[in-house]
C-alpha atoms as a PDB file:
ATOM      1  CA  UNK A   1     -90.127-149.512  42.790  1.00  0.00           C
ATOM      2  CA  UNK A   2     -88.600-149.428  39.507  1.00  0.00           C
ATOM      3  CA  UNK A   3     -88.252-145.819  39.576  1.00  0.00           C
ATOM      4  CA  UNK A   4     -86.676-145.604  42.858  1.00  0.00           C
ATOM      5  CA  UNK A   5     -82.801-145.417  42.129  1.00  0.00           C
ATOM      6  CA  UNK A   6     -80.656-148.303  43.576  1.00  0.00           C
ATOM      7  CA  UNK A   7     -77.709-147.220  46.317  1.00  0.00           C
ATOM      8  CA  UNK A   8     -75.406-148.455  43.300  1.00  0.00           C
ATOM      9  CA  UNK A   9     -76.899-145.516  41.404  1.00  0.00           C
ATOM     10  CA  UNK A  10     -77.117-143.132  43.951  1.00  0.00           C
ATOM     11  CA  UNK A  11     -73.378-143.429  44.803  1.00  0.00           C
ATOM     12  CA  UNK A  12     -71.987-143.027  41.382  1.00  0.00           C
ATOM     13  CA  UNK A  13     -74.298-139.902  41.537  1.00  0.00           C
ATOM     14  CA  UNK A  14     -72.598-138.730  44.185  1.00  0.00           C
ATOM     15  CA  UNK A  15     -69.428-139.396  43.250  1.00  0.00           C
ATOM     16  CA  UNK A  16     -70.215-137.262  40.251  1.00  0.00           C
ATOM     17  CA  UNK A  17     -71.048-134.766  42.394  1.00  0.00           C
ATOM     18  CA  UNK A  18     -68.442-134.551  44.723  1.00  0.00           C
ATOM     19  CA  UNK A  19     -65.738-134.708  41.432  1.00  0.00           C
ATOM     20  CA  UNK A  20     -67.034-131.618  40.795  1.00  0.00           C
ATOM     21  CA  UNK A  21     -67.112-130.005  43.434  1.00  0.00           C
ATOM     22  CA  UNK A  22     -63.759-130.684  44.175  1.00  0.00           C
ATOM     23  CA  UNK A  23     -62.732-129.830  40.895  1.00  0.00           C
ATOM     24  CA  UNK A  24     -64.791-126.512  41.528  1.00  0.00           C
ATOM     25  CA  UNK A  25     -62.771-125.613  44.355  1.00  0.00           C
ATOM     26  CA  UNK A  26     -59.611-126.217  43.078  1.00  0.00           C
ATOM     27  CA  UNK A  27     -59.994-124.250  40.507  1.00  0.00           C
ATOM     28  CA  UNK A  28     -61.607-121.225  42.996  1.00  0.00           C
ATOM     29  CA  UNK A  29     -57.937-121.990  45.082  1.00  0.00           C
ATOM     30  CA  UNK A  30     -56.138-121.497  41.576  1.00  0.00           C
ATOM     31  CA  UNK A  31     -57.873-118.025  40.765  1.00  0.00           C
ATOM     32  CA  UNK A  32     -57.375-117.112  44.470  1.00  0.00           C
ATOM     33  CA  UNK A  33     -53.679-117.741  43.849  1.00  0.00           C
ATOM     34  CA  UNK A  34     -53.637-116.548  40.507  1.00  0.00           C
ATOM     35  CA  UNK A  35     -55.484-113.042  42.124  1.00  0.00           C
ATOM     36  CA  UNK A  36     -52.760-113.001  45.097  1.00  0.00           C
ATOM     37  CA  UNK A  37     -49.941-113.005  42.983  1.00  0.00           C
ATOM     38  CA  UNK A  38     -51.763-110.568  40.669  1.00  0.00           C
ATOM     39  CA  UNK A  39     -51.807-108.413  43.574  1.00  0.00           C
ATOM     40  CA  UNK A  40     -48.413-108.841  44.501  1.00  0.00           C
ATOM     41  CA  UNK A  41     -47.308-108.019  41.121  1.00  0.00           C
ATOM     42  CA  UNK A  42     -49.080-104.924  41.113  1.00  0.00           C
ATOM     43  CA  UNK A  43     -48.068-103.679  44.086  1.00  0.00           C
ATOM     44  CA  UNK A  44     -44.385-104.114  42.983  1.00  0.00           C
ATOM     45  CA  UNK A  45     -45.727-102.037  39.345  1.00  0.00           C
ATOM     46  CA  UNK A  46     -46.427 -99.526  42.169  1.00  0.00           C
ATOM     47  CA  UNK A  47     -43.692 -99.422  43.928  1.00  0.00           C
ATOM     48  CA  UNK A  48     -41.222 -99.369  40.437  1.00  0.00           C
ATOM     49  CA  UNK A  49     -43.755 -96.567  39.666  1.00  0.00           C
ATOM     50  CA  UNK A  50     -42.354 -94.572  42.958  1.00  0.00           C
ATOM     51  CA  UNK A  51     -39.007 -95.702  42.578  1.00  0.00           C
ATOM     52  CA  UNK A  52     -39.130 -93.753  38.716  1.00  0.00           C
ATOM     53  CA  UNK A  53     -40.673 -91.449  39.628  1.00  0.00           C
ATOM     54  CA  UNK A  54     -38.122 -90.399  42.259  1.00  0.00           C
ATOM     55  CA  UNK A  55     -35.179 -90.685  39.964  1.00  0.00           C
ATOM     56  CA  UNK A  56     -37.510 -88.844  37.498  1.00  0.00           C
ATOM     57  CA  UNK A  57     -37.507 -85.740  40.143  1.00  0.00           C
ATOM     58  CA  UNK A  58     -33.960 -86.072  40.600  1.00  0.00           C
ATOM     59  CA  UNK A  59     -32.537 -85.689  37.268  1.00  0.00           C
ATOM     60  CA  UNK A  60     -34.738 -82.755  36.400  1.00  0.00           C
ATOM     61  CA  UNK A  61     -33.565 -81.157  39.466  1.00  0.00           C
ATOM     62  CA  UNK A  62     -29.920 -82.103  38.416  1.00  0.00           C
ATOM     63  CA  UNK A  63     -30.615 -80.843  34.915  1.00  0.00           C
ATOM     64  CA  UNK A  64     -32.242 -77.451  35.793  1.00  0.00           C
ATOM     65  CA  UNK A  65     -28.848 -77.357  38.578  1.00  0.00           C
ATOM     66  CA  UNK A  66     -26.945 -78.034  35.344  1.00  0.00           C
ATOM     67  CA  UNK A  67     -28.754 -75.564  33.192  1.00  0.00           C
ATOM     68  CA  UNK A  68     -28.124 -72.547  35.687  1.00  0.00           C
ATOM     69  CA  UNK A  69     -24.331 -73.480  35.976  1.00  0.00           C
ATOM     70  CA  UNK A  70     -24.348 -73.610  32.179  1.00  0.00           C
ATOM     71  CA  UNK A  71     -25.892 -70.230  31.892  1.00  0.00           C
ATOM     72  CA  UNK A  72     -23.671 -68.948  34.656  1.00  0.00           C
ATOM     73  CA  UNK A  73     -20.594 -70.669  32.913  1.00  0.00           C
ATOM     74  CA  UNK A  74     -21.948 -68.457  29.720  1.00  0.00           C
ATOM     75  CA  UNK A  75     -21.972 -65.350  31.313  1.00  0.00           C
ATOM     76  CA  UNK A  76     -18.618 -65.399  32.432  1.00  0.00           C
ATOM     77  CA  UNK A  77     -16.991 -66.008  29.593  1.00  0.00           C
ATOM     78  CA  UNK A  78     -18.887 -63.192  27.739  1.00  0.00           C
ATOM     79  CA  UNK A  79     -17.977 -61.767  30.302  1.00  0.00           C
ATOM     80  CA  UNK A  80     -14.091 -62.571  30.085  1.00  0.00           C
ATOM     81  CA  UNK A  81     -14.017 -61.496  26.576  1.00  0.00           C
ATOM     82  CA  UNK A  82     -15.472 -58.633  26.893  1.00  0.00           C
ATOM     83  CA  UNK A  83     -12.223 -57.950  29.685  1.00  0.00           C
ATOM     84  CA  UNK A  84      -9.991 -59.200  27.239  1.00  0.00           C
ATOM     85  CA  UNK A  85     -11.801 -57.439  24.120  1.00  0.00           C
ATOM     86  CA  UNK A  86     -11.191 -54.047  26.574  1.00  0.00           C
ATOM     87  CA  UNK A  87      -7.690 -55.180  27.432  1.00  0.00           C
ATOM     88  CA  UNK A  88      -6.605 -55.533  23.657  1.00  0.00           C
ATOM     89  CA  UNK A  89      -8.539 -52.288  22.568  1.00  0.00           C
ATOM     90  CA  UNK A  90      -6.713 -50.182  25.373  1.00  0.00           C
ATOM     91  CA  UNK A  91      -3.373 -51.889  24.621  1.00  0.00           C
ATOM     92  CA  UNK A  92      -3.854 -51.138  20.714  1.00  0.00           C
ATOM     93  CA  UNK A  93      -3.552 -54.457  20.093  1.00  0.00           C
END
């Protein structure tokens, strides 16, 4: 009978045991809130990403609208002083 473990040994045993499991699942509720708000982050990354990329669309279409009015904004003033270049040369001036 001596190596049969008393109930005073048993308990603390299981005591020890059930410490750690509770300290096992506390941390497994930790990483599962740790993951969830990993998650949420990165779905917020994503939808920043969309957002950017949107505006990113937008000013290149306002740039290449600018660019065209710019070029047409060119062309009519060459286009002026070649009028005015005519004008003067008719006009002796």
């Amino acid at each position: 009978m001596a190596d049969t473990p008393n109930v005073k040994t048993v308990m603390g045993r299981l005591d020890t045991a059930l410490s750690q499991l509770e300290a096992a699942v506390h941390r497994h509720v930790e990483a599962g809130e740790r993951f969830a708000t990993a998650e949420d982050e990165l779905q917020r990354l994503g939808e920043d990403r969309s957002k950017l990329a949107q505006d990113l669309d937008s000013a290149l279409a306002r740039a290449d609208r600018l660019e065209d009015t710019n070029r047409e904004v060119s062309r009519r003033l060459v286009s002026a002083m070649e009028t005015i270049r005519a004008v003067l040369n008719d006009h002796g001036g």
